[in-house]
Protein backbone atom coordinates (compact mmCIF):
# COMPACT_ATOMS: atom_id res chain seq x y z
CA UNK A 1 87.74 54.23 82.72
CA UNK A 2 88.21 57.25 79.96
CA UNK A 3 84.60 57.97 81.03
CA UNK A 4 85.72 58.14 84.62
CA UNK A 5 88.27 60.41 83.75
CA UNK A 6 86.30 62.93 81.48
CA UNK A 7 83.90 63.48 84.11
CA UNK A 8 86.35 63.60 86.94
CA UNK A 9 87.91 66.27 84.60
CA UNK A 10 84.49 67.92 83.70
CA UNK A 11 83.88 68.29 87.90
CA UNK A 12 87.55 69.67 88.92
CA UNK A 13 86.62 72.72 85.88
CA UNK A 14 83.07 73.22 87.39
CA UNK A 15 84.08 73.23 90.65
CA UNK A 16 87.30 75.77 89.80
CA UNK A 17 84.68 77.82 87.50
CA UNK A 18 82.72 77.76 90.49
CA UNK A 19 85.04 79.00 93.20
CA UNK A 20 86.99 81.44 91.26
CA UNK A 21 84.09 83.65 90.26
CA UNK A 22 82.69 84.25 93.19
CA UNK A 23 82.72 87.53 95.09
CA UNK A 24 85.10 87.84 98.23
CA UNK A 25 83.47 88.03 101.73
CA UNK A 26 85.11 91.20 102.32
CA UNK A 27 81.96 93.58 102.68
CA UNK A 28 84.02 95.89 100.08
CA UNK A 29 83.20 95.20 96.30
CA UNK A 30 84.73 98.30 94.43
CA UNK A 31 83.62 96.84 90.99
CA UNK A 32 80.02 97.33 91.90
CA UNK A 33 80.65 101.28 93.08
CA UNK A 34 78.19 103.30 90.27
CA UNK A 35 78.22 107.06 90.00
CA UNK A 36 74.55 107.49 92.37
CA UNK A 37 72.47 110.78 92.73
CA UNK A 38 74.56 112.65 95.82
CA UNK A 39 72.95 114.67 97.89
CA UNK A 40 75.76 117.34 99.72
CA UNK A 41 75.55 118.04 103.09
CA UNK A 42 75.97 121.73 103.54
CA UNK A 43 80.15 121.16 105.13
CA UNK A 44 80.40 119.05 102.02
CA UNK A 45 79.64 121.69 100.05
CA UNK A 46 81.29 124.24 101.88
CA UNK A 47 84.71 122.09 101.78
CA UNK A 48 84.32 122.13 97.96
CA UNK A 49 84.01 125.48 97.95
CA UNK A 50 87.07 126.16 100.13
CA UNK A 51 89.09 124.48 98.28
CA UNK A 52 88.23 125.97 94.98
CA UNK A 53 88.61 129.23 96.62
CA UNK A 54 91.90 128.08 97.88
CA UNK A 55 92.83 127.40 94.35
CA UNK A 56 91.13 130.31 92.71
CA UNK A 57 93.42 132.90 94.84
CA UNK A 58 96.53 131.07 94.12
CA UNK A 59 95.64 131.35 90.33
CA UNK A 60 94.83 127.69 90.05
CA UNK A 61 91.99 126.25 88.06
CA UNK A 62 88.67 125.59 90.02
CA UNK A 63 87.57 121.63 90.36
CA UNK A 64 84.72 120.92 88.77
CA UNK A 65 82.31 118.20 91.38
CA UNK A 66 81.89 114.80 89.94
CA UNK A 67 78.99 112.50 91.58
CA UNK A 68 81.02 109.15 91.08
CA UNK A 69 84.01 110.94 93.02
CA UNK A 70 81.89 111.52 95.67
CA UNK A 71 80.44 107.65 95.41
CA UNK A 72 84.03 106.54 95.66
CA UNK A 73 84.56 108.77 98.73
CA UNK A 74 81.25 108.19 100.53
CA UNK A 75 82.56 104.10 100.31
CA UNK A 76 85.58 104.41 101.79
CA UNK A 77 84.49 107.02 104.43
CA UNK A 78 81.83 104.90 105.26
CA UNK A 79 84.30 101.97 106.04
CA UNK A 80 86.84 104.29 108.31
CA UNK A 81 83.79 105.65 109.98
CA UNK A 82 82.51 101.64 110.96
CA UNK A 83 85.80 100.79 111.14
CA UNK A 84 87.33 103.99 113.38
CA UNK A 85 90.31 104.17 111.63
CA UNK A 86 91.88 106.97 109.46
CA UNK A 87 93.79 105.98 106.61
CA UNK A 88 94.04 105.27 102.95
CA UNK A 89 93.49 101.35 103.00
CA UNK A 90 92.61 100.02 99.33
CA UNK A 91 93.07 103.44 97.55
CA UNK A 92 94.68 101.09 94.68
CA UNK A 93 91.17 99.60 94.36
CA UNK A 94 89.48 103.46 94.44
CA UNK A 95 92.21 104.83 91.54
CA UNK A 96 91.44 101.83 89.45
CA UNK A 97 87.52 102.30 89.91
CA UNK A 98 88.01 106.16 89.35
CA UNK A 99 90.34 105.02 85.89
CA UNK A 100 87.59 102.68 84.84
CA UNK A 101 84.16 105.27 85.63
CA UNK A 102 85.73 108.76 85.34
CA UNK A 103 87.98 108.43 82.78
CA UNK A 104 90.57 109.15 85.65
CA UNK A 105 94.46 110.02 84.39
CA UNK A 106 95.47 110.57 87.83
CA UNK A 107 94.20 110.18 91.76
CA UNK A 108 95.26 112.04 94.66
CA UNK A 109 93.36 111.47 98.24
CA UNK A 110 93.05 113.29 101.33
CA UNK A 111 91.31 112.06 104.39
CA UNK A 112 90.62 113.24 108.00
CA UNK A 113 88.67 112.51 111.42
CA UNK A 114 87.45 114.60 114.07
CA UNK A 115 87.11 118.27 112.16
CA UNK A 116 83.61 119.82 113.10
CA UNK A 117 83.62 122.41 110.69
CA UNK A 118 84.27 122.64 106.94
CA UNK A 119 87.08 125.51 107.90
CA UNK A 120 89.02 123.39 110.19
CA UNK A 121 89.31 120.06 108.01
CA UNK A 122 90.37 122.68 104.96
CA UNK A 123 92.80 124.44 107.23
CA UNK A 124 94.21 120.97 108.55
CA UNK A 125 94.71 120.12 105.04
CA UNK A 126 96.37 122.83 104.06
CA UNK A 127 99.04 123.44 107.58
CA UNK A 128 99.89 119.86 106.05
CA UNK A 129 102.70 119.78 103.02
CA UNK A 130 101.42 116.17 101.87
CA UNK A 131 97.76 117.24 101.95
CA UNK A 132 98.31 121.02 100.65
CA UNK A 133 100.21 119.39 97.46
CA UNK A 134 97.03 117.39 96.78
CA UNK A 135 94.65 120.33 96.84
CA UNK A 136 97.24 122.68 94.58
CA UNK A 137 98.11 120.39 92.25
CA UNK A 138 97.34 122.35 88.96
CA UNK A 139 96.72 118.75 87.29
CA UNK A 140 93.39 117.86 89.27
CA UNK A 141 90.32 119.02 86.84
CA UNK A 142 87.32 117.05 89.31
CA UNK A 143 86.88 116.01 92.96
CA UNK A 144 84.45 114.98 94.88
CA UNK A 145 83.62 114.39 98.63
CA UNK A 146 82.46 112.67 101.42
CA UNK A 147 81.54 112.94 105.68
CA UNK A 148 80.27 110.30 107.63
CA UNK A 149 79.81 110.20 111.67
CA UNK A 150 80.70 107.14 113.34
CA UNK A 151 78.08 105.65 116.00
CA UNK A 152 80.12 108.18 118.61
CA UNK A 153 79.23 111.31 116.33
CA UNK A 154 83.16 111.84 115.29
CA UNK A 155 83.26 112.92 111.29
CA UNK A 156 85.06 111.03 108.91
CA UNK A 157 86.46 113.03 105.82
CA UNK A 158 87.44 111.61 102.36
CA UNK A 159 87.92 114.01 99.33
CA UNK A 160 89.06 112.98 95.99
CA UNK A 161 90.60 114.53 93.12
CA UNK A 162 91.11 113.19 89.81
CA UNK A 163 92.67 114.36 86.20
CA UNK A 164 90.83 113.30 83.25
């Protein structure tokens, strides 16, 4: 009987070991997001340097591009773009990521759909109080971006900014 027990106490851990360590079957695994080699698409890079020039002329510091930023941002764009949906689901999950790979103090996110041109996404951002206090917040030091189409050819935006 105590041998009954011990084993009937060894399978209940294995099987608990067993389920509780295993990844969600969400698609999304932020854990596993690693700063890659980014290649910028030329409104990618023109957005980052709007902004900076944005900054620059209000007598802000310019953001300096960070590759894991723009891994962060390419993940979540990605999922708006298959998901057609604009917003900032699981940023929590992005900040913590950012906290844990970029030495991150403090996030701030901006995202956007439809824009075909690096001026109008910038200029939406900016005719917007929420967005504009994102981009000219003197604390941001990095940032990092990211466009995807969806199948229908619509761009998805998602630019990042962090303070380490």
């Amino acid at each position: 009987m105590k041998s009954l027990k011990i084993n009937l106490l060894l399978f209940a851990f294995v099987c608990t070991f067993i389920t509780s360590c295993s990844k969600e079957e969400d698609g999304i695994y932020f854990n596993e997001i690693n700063e890659v080699k980014v290649e910028y698409s030329t409104m990618e890079l023109e957005i980052l340097d709007l902004v900076n020039a944005h900054r620059e002329e209000l007598g802000l510091q310019a953001l300096t591009n960070l590759n894991i930023i723009s891994s962060v941002a390419l993940s979540h764009t990605t999922y708006m773009a298959e998901t057609h949906l604009v917003n900032h689901n699981n940023f929590a999950e992005r900040q913590e990521n950012l906290v844990l790979k970029a030495n991150a103090l403090s996030v701030g996110e901006n995202v956007a759909y439809g824009f075909n041109t690096s001026s109008g996404v910038v200029n939406g951002w900016l005719n917007s109080d929420a967005h504009r206090a994102i981009i000219e917040n003197s604390d941001y030091t990095h940032f990092g971006i990211s466009i995807e189409q969806n199948n229908e050819g619509k761009n998805y935006f998602t630019q990042i900014f962090i303070k380490q």
